[in-house]
Structure formats: structure tokens, C-alpha cells
PDB file of N, CA and C in Angstrom:
ATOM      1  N   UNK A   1     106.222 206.653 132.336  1.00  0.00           N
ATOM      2  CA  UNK A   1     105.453 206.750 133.562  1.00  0.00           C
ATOM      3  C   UNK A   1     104.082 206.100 133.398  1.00  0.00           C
ATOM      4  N   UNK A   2     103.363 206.217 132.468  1.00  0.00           N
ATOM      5  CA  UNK A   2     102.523 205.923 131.856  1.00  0.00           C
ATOM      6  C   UNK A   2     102.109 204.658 131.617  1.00  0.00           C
ATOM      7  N   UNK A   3     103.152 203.981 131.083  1.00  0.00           N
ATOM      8  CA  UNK A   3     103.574 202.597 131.163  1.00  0.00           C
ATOM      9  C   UNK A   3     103.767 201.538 132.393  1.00  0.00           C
ATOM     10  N   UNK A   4     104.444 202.099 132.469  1.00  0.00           N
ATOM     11  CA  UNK A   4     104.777 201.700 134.461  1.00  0.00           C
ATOM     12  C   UNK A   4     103.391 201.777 134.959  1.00  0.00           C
ATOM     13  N   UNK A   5     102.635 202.535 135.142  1.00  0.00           N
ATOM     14  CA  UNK A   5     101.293 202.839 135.925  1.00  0.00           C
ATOM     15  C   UNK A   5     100.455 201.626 135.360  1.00  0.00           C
ATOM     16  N   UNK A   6     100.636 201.076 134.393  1.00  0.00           N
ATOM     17  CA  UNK A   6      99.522 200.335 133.191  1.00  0.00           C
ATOM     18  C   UNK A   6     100.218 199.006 133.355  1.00  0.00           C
ATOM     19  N   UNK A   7     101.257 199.045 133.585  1.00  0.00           N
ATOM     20  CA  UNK A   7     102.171 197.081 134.288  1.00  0.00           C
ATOM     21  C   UNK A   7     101.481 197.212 135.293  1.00  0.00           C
ATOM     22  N   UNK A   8     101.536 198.440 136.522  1.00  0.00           N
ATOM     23  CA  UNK A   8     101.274 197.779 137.505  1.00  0.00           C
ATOM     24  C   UNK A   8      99.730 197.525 137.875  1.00  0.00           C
ATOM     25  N   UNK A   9      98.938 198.489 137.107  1.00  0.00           N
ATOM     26  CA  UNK A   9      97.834 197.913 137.138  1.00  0.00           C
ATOM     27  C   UNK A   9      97.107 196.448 136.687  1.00  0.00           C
ATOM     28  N   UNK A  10      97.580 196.732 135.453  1.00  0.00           N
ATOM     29  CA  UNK A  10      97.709 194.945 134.717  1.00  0.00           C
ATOM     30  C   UNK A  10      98.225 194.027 136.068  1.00  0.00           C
ATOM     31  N   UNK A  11      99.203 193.764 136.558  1.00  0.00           N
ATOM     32  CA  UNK A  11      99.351 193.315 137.943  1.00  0.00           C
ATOM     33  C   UNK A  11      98.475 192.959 138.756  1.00  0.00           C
ATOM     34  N   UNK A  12      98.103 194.175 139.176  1.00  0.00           N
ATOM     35  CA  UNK A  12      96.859 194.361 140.237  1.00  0.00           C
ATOM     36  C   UNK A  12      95.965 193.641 139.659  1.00  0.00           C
ATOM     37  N   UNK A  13      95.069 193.835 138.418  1.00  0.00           N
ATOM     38  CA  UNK A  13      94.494 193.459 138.269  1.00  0.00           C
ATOM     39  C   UNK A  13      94.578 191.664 137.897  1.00  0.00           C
ATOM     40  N   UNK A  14      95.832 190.926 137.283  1.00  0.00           N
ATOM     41  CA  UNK A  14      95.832 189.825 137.437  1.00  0.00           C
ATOM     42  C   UNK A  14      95.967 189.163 138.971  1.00  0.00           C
ATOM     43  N   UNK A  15      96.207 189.861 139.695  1.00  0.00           N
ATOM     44  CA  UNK A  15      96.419 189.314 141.156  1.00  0.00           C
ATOM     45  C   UNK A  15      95.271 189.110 141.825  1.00  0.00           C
ATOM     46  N   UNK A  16      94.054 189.975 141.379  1.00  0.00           N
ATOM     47  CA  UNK A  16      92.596 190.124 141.837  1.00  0.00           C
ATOM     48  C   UNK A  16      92.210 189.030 141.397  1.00  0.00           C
ATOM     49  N   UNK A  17      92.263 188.869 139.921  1.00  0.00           N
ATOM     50  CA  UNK A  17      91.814 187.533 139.266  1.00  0.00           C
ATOM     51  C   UNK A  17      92.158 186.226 139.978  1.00  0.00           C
ATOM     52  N   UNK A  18      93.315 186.037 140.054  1.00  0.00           N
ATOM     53  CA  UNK A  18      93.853 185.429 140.608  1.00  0.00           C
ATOM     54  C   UNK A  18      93.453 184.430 142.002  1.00  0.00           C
ATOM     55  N   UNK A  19      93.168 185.972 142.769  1.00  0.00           N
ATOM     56  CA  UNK A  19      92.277 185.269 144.036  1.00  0.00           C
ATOM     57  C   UNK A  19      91.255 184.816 144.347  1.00  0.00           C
ATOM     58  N   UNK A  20      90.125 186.165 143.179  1.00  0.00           N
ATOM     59  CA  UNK A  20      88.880 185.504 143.244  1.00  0.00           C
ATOM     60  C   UNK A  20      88.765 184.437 142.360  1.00  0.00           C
ATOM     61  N   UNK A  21      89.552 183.571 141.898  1.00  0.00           N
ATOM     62  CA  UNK A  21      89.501 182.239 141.001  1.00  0.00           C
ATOM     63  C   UNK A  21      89.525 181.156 142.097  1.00  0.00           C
ATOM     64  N   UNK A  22      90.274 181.561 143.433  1.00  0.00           N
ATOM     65  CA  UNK A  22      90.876 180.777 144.572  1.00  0.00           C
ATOM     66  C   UNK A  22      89.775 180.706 145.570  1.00  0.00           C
ATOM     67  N   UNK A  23      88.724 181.512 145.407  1.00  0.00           N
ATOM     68  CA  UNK A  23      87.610 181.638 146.189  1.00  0.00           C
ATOM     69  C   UNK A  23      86.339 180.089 146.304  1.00  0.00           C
ATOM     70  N   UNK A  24      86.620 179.387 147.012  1.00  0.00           N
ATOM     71  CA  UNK A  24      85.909 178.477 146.541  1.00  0.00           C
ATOM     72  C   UNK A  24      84.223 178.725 146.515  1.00  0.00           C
ATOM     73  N   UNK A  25      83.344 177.724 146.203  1.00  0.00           N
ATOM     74  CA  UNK A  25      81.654 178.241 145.900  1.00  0.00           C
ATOM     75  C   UNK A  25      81.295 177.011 145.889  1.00  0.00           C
ATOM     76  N   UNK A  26      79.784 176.487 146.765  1.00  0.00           N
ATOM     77  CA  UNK A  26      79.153 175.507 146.804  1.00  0.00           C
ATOM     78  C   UNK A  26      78.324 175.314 146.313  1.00  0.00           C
ATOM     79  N   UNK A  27      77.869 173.964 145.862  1.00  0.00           N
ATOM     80  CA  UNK A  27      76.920 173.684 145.132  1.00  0.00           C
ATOM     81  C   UNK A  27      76.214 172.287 145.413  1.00  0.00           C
ATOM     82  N   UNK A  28      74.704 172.370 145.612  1.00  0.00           N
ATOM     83  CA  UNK A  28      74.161 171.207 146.347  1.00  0.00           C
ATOM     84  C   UNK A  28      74.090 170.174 144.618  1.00  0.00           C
ATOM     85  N   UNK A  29      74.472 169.127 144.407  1.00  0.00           N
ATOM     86  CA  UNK A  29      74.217 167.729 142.979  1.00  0.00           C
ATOM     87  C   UNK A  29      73.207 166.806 143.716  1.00  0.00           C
ATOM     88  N   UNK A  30      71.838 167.263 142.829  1.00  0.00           N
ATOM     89  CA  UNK A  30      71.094 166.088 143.050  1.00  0.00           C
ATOM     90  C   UNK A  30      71.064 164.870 142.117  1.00  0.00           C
ATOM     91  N   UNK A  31      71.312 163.803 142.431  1.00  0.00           N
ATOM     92  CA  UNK A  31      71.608 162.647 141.483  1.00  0.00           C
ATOM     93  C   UNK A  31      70.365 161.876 142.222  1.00  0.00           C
ATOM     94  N   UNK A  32      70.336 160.932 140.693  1.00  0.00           N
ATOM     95  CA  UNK A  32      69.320 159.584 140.864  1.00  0.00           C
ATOM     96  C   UNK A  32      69.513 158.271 140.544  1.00  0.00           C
ATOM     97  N   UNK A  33      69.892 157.684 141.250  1.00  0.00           N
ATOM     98  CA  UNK A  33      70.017 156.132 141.002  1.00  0.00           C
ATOM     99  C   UNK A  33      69.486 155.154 139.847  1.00  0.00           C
ATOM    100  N   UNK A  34      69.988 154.834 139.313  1.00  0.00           N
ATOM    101  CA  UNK A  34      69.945 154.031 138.060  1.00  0.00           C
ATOM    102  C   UNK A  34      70.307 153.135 138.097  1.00  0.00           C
ATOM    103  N   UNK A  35      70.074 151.829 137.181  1.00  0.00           N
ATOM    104  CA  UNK A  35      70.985 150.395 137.227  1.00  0.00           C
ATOM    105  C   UNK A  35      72.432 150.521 136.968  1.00  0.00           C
ATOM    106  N   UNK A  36      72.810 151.546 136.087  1.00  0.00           N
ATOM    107  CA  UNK A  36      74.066 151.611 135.763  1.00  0.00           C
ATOM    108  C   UNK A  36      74.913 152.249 136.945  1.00  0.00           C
ATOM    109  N   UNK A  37      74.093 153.122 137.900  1.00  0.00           N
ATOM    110  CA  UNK A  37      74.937 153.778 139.153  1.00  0.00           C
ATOM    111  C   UNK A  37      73.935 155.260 139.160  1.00  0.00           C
ATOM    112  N   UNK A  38      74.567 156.398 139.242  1.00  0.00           N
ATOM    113  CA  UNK A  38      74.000 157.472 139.673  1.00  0.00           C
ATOM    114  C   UNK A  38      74.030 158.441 138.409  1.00  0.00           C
ATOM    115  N   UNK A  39      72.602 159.456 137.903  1.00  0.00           N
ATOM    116  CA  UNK A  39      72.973 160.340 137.182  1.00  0.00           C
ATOM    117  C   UNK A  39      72.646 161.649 137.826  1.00  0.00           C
ATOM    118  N   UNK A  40      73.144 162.310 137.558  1.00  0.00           N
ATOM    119  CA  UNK A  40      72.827 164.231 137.936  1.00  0.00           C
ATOM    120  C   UNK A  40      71.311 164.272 137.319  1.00  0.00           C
ATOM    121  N   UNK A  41      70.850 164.687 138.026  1.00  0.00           N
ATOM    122  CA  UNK A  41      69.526 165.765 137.716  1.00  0.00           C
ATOM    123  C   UNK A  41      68.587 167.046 138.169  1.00  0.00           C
ATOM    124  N   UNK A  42      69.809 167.575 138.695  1.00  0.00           N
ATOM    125  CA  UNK A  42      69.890 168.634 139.175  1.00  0.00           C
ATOM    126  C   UNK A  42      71.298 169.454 139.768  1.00  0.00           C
ATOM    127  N   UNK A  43      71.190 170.759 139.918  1.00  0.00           N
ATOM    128  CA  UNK A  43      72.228 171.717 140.833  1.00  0.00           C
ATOM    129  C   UNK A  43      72.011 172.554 140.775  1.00  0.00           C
ATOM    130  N   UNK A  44      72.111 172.725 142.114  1.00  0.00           N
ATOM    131  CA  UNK A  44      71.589 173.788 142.763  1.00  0.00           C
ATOM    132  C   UNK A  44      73.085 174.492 143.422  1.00  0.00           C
ATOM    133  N   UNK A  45      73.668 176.294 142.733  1.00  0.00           N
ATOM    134  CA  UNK A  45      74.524 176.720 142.671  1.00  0.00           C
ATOM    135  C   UNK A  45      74.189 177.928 144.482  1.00  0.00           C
ATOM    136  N   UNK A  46      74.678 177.717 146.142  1.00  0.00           N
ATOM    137  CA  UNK A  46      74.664 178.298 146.548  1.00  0.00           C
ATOM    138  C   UNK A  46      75.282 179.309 146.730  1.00  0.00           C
ATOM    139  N   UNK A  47      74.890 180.489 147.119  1.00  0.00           N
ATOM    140  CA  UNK A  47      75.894 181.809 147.842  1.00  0.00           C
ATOM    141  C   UNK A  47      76.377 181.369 149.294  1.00  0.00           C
ATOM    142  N   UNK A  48      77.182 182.226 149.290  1.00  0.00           N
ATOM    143  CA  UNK A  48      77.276 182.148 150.387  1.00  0.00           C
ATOM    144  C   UNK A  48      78.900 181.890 150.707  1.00  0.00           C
ATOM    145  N   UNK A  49      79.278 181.937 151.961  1.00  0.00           N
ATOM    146  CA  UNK A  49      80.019 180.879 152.415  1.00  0.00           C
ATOM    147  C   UNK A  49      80.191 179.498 152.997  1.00  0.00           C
ATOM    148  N   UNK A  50      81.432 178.617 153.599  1.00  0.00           N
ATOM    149  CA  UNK A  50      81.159 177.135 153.495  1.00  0.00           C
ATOM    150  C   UNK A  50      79.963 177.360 154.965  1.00  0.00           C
ATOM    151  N   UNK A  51      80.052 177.945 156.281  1.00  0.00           N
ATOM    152  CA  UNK A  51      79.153 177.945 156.895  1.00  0.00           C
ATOM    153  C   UNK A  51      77.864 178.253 156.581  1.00  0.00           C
ATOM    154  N   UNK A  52      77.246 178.878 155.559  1.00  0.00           N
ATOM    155  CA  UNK A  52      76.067 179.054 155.116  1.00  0.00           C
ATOM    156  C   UNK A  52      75.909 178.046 154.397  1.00  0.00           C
ATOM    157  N   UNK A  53      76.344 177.250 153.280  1.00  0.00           N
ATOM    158  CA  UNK A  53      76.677 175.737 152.818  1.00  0.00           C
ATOM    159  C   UNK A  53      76.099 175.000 153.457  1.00  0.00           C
ATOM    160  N   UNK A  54      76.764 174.742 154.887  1.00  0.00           N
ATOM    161  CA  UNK A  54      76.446 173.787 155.910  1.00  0.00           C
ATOM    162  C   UNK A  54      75.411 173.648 156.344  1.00  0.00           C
ATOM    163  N   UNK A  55      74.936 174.832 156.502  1.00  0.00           N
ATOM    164  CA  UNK A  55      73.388 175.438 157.512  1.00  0.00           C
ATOM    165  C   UNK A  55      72.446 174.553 156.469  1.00  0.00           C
ATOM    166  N   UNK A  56      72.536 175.557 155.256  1.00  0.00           N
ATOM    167  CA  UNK A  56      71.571 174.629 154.414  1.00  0.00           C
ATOM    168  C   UNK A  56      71.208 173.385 154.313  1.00  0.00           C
ATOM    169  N   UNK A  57      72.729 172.993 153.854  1.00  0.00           N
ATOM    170  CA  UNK A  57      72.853 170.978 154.029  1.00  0.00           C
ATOM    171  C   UNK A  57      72.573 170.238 155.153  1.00  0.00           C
ATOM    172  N   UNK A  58      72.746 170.963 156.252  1.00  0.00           N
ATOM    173  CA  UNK A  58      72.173 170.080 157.665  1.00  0.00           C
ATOM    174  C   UNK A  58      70.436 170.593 157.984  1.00  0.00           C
ATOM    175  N   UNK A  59      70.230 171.176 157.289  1.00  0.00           N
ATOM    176  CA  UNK A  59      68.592 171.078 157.298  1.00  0.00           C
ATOM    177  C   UNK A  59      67.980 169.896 156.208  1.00  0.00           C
ATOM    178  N   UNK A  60      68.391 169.748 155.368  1.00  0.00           N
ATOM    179  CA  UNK A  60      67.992 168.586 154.788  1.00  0.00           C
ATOM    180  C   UNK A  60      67.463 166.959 155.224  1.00  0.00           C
ATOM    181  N   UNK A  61      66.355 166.220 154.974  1.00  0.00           N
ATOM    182  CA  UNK A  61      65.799 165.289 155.246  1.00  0.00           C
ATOM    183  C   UNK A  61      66.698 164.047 154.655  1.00  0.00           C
ATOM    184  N   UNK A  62      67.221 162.997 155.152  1.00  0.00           N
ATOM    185  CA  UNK A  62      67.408 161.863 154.981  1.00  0.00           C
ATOM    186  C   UNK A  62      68.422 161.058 155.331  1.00  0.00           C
ATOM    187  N   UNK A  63      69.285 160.248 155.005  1.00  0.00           N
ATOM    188  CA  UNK A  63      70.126 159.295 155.665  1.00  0.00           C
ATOM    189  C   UNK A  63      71.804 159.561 155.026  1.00  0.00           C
ATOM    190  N   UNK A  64      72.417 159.619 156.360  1.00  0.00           N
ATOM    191  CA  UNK A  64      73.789 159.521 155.608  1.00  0.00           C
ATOM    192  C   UNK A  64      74.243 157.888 155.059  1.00  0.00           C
ATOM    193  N   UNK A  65      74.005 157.151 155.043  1.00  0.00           N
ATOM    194  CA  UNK A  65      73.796 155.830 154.471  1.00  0.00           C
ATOM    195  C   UNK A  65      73.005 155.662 153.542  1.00  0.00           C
ATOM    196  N   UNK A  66      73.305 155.161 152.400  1.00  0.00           N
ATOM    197  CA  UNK A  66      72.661 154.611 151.698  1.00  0.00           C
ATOM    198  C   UNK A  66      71.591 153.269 151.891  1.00  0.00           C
ATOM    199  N   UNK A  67      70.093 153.649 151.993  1.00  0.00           N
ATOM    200  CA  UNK A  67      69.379 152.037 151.744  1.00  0.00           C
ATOM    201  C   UNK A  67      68.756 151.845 150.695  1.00  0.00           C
ATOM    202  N   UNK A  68      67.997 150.555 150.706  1.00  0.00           N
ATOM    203  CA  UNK A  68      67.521 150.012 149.296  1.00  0.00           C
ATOM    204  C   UNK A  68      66.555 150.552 149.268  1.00  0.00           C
ATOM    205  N   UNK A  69      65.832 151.781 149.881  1.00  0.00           N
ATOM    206  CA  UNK A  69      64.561 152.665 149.351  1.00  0.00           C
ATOM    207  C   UNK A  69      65.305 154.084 148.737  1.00  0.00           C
ATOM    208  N   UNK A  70      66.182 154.294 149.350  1.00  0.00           N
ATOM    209  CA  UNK A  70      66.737 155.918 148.920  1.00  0.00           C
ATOM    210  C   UNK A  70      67.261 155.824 147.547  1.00  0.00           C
ATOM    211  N   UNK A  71      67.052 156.558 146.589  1.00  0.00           N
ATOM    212  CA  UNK A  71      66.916 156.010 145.498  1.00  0.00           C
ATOM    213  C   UNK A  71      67.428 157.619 144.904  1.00  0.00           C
ATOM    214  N   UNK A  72      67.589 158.606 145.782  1.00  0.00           N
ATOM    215  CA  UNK A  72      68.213 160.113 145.214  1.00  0.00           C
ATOM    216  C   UNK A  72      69.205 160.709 146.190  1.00  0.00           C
ATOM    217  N   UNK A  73      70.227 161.417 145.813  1.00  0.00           N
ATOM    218  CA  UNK A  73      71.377 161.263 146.311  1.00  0.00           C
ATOM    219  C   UNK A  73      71.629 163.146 146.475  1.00  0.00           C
ATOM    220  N   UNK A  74      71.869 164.011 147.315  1.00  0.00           N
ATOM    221  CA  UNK A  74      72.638 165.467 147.762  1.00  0.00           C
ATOM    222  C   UNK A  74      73.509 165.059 148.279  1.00  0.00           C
ATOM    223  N   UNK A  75      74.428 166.046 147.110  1.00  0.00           N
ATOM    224  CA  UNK A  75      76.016 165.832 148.083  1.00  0.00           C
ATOM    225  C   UNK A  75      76.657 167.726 147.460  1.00  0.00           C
ATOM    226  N   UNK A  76      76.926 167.522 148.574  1.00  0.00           N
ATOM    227  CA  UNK A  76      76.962 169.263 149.513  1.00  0.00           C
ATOM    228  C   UNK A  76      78.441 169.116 148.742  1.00  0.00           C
ATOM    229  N   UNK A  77      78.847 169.934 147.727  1.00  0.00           N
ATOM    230  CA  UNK A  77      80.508 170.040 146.415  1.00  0.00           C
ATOM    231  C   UNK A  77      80.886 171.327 146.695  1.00  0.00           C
ATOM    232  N   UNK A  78      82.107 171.561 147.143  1.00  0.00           N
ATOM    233  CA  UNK A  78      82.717 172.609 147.352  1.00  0.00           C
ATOM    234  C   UNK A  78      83.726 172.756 145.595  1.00  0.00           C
ATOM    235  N   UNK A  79      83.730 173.540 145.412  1.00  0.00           N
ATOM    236  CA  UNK A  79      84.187 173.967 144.018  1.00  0.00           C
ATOM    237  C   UNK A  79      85.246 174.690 144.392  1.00  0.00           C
ATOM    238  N   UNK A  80      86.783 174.279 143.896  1.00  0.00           N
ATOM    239  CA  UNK A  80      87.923 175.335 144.013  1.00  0.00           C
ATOM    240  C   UNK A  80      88.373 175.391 142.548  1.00  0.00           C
ATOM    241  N   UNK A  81      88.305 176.624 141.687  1.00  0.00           N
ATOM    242  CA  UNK A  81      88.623 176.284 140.216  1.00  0.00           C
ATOM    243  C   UNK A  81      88.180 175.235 139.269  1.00  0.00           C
ATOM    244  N   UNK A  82      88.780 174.085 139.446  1.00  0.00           N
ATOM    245  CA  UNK A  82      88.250 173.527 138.503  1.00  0.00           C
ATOM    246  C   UNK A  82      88.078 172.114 139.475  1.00  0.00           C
ATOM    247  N   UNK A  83      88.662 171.968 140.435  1.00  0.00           N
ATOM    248  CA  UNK A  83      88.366 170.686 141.313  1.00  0.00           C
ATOM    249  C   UNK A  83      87.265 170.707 142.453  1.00  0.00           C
ATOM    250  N   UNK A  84      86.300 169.983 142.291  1.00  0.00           N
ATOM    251  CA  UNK A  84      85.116 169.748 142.771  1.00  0.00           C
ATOM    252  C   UNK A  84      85.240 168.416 144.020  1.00  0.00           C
ATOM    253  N   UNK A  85      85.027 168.870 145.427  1.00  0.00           N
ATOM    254  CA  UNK A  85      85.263 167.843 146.185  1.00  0.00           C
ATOM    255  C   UNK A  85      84.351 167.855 147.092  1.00  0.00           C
ATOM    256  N   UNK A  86      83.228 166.214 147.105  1.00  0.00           N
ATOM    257  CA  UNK A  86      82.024 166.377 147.720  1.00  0.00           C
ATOM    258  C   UNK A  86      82.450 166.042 149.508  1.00  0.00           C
ATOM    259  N   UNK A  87      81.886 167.093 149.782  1.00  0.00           N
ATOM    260  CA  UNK A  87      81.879 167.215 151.800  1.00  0.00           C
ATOM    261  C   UNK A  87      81.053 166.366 152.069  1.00  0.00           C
ATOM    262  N   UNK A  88      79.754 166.233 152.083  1.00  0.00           N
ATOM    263  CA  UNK A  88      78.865 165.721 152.493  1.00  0.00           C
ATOM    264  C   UNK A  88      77.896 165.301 151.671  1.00  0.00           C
ATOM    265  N   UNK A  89      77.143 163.804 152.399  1.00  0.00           N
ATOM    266  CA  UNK A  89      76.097 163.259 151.157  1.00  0.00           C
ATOM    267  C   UNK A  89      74.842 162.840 152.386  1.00  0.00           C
ATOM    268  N   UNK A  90      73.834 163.015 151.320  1.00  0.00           N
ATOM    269  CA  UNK A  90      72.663 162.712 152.393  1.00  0.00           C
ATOM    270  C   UNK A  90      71.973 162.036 150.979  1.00  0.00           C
ATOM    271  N   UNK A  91      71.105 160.930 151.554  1.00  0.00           N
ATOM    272  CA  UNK A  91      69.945 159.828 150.352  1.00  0.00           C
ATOM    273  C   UNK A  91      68.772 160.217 151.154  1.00  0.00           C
ATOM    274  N   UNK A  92      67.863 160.219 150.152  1.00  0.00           N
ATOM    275  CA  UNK A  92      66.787 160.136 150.032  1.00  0.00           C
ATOM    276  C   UNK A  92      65.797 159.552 149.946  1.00  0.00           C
ATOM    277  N   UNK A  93      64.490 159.476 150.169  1.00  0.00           N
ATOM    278  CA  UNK A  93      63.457 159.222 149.326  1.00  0.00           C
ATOM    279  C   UNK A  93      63.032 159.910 148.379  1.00  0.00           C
ATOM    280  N   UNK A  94      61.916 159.714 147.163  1.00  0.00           N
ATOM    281  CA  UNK A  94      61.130 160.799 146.839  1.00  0.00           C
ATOM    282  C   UNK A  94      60.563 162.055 147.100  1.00  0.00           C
ATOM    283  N   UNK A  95      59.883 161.763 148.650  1.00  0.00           N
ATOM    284  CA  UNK A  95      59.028 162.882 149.283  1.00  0.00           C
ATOM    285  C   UNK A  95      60.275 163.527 150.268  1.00  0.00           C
ATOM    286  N   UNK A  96      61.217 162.844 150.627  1.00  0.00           N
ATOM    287  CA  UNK A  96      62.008 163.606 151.173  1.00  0.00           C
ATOM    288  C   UNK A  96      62.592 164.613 150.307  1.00  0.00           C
ATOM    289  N   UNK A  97      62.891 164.066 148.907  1.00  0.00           N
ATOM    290  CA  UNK A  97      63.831 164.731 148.040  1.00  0.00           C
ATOM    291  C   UNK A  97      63.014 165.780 147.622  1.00  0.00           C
ATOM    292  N   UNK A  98      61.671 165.894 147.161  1.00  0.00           N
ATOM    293  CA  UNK A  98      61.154 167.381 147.310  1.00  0.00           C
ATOM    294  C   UNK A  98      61.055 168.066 148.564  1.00  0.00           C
ATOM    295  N   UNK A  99      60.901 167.628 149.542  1.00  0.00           N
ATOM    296  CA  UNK A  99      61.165 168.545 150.715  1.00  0.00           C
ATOM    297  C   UNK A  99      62.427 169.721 150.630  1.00  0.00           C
ATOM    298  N   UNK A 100      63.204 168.246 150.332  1.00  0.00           N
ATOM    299  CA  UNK A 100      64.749 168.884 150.441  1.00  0.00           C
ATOM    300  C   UNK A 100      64.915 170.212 149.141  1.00  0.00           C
ATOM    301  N   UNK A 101      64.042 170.185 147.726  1.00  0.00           N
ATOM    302  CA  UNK A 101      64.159 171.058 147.105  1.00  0.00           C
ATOM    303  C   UNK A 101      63.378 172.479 147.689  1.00  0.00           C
ATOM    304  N   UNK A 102      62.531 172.200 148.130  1.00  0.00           N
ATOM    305  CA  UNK A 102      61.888 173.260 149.035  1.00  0.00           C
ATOM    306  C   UNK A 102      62.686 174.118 150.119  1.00  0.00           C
ATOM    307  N   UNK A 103      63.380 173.468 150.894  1.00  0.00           N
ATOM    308  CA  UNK A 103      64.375 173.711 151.693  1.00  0.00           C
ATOM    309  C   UNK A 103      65.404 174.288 150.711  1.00  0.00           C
ATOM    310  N   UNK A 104      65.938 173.724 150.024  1.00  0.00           N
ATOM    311  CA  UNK A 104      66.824 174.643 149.034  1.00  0.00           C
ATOM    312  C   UNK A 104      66.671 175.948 148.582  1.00  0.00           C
ATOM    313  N   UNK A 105      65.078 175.643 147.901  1.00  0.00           N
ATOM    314  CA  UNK A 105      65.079 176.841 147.137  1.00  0.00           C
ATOM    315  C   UNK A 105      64.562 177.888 148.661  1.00  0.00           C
ATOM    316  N   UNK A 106      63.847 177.733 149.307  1.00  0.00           N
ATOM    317  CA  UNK A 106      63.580 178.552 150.565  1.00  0.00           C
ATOM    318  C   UNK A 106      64.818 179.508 151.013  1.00  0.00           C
ATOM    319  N   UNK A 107      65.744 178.549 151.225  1.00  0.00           N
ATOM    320  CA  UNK A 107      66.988 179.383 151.904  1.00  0.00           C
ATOM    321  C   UNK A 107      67.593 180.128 151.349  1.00  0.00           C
ATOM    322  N   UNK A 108      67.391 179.762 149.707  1.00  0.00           N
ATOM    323  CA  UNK A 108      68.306 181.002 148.712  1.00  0.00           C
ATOM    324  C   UNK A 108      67.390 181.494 148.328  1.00  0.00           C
ATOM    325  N   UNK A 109      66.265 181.644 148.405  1.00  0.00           N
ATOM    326  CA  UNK A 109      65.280 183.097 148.413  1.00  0.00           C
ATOM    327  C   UNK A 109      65.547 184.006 149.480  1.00  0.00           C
ATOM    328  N   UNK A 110      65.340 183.819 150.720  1.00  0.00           N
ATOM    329  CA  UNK A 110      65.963 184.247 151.910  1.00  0.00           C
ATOM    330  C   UNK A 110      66.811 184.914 151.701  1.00  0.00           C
ATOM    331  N   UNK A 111      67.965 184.293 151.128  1.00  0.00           N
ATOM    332  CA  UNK A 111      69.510 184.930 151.453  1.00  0.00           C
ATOM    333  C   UNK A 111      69.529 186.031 150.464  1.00  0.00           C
ATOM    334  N   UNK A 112      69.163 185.811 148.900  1.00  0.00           N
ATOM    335  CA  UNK A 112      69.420 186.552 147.809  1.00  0.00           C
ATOM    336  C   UNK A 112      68.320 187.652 148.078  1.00  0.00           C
ATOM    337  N   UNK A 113      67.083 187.886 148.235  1.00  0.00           N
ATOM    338  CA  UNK A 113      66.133 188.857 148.322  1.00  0.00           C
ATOM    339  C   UNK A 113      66.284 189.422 150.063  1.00  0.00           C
ATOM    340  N   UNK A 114      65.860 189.008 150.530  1.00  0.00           N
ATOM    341  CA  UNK A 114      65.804 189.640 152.599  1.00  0.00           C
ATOM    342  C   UNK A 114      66.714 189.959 152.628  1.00  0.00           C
ATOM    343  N   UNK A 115      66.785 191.291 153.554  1.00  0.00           N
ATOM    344  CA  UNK A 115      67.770 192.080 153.476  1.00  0.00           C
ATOM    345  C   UNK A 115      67.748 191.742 155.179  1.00  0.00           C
ATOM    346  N   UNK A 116      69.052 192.061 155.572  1.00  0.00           N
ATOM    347  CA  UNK A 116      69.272 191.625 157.345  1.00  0.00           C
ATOM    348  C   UNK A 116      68.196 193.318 157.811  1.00  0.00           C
ATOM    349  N   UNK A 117      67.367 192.722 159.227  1.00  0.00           N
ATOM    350  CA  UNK A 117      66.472 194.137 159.405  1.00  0.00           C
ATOM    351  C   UNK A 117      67.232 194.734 160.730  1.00  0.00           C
ATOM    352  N   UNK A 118      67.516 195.861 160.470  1.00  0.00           N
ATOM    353  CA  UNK A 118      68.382 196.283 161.714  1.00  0.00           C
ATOM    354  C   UNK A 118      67.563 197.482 162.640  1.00  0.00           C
ATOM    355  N   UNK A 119      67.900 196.787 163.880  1.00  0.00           N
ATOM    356  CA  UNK A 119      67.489 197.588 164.912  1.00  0.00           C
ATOM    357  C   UNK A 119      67.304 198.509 165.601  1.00  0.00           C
ATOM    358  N   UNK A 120      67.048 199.390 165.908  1.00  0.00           N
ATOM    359  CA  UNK A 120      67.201 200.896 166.305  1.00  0.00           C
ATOM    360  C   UNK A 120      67.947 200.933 167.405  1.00  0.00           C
TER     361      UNK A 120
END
């Protein structure tokens, strides 16, 4: 009986695993242009879900095109396990691209500390 109770928990519990492995999680990659192409130099790991994702990423400053001044690269990566597939990319400038870290870090202060204030 004992046994049985301890499979099926083992079960349960690989099935939990299981799903929350299936849970996907976003993450903003800031890259920088180089002669050789683009390197990472930054990531920024959000909460949330893909609509909170979005919110964030469409507040961001700069061009969905690449020009010959934008020279730093956000691209909005949805993470499922182990495959990483970028949704959206926005370029930069410099002064945009700290904006845009400001905006980052702003919104996940927000989300992780403020608590929703409820109404009477």
C-alpha cells in the first residue's frame, strides 16, 4: 500500500515537473554590433507572462529595422526548455539603449516589489 502511494506520488510529482519545464519564460538579449556581427551583452530574465513580455517590449525606444547608426540590438526570446525563439527585435542607438535599460529595469521593479492596491 505503501508502495503504491510512493509510485503514485513519484508520478505526480514527475508530471508536475514535467509541465512546469513546458512553461515557457521571457527574456529581453541585449546585443552589440561588431565587425564580425552581433555579441550579447546583456539579459535581462522577465516574469511574467508572454502579455506582460509584450507590454514591456512595446515600450521600448527604437527601430524595427536595422540602420547604419543603430549599433545595439533587443530581441524580446521566449524560452521553451531548451529552445529559445526570438519574437521580436527592436535597434537602437546608445541613448536609446539606456533608456530602454531604464524601462526594463523600471517595469521589473514594479512587478517584483508593488503589490496590486485594492479597493474598498
Amino acid at each position: 500500500m505503501v508502495q503504491l502511494l510512493m509510485m503514485r506520488l513519484t508520478g505526480f510529482w514527475l508530471a508536475l515537473q514535467f509541465y512546469a519545464a513546458m512553461e515557457p519564460r521571457y527574456e529581453i538579449v541585449v546585443n552589440i554590433r561588431v565587425p564580425e556581427g552581433y555579441v550579447e551583452a546583456s539579459r535581462f530574465m522577465l516574469t511574467g507572462n508572454y502579455e506582460t513580455a509584450t507590454d514591456i517590449f512595446f515600450e521600448l525606444q527604437g527601430d524595427e529595422q536595422p540602420a547604419s547608426s543603430t549599433a545595439i540590438r533587443f530581441d524580446l526570446v521566449e524560452i521553451r526548455d531548451t529552445l529559445s525563439v526570438v519574437l521580436q527585435t527592436r535597434f537602437a542607438v546608445l541613448s536609446e539603449a539606456g533608456d530602454n535599460c531604464k524601462i526594463i529595469l523600471r517595469e521589473m521593479f514594479r512587478l517584483l516589489t508593488l503589490k496590486p492596491v485594492r479597493l474598498l
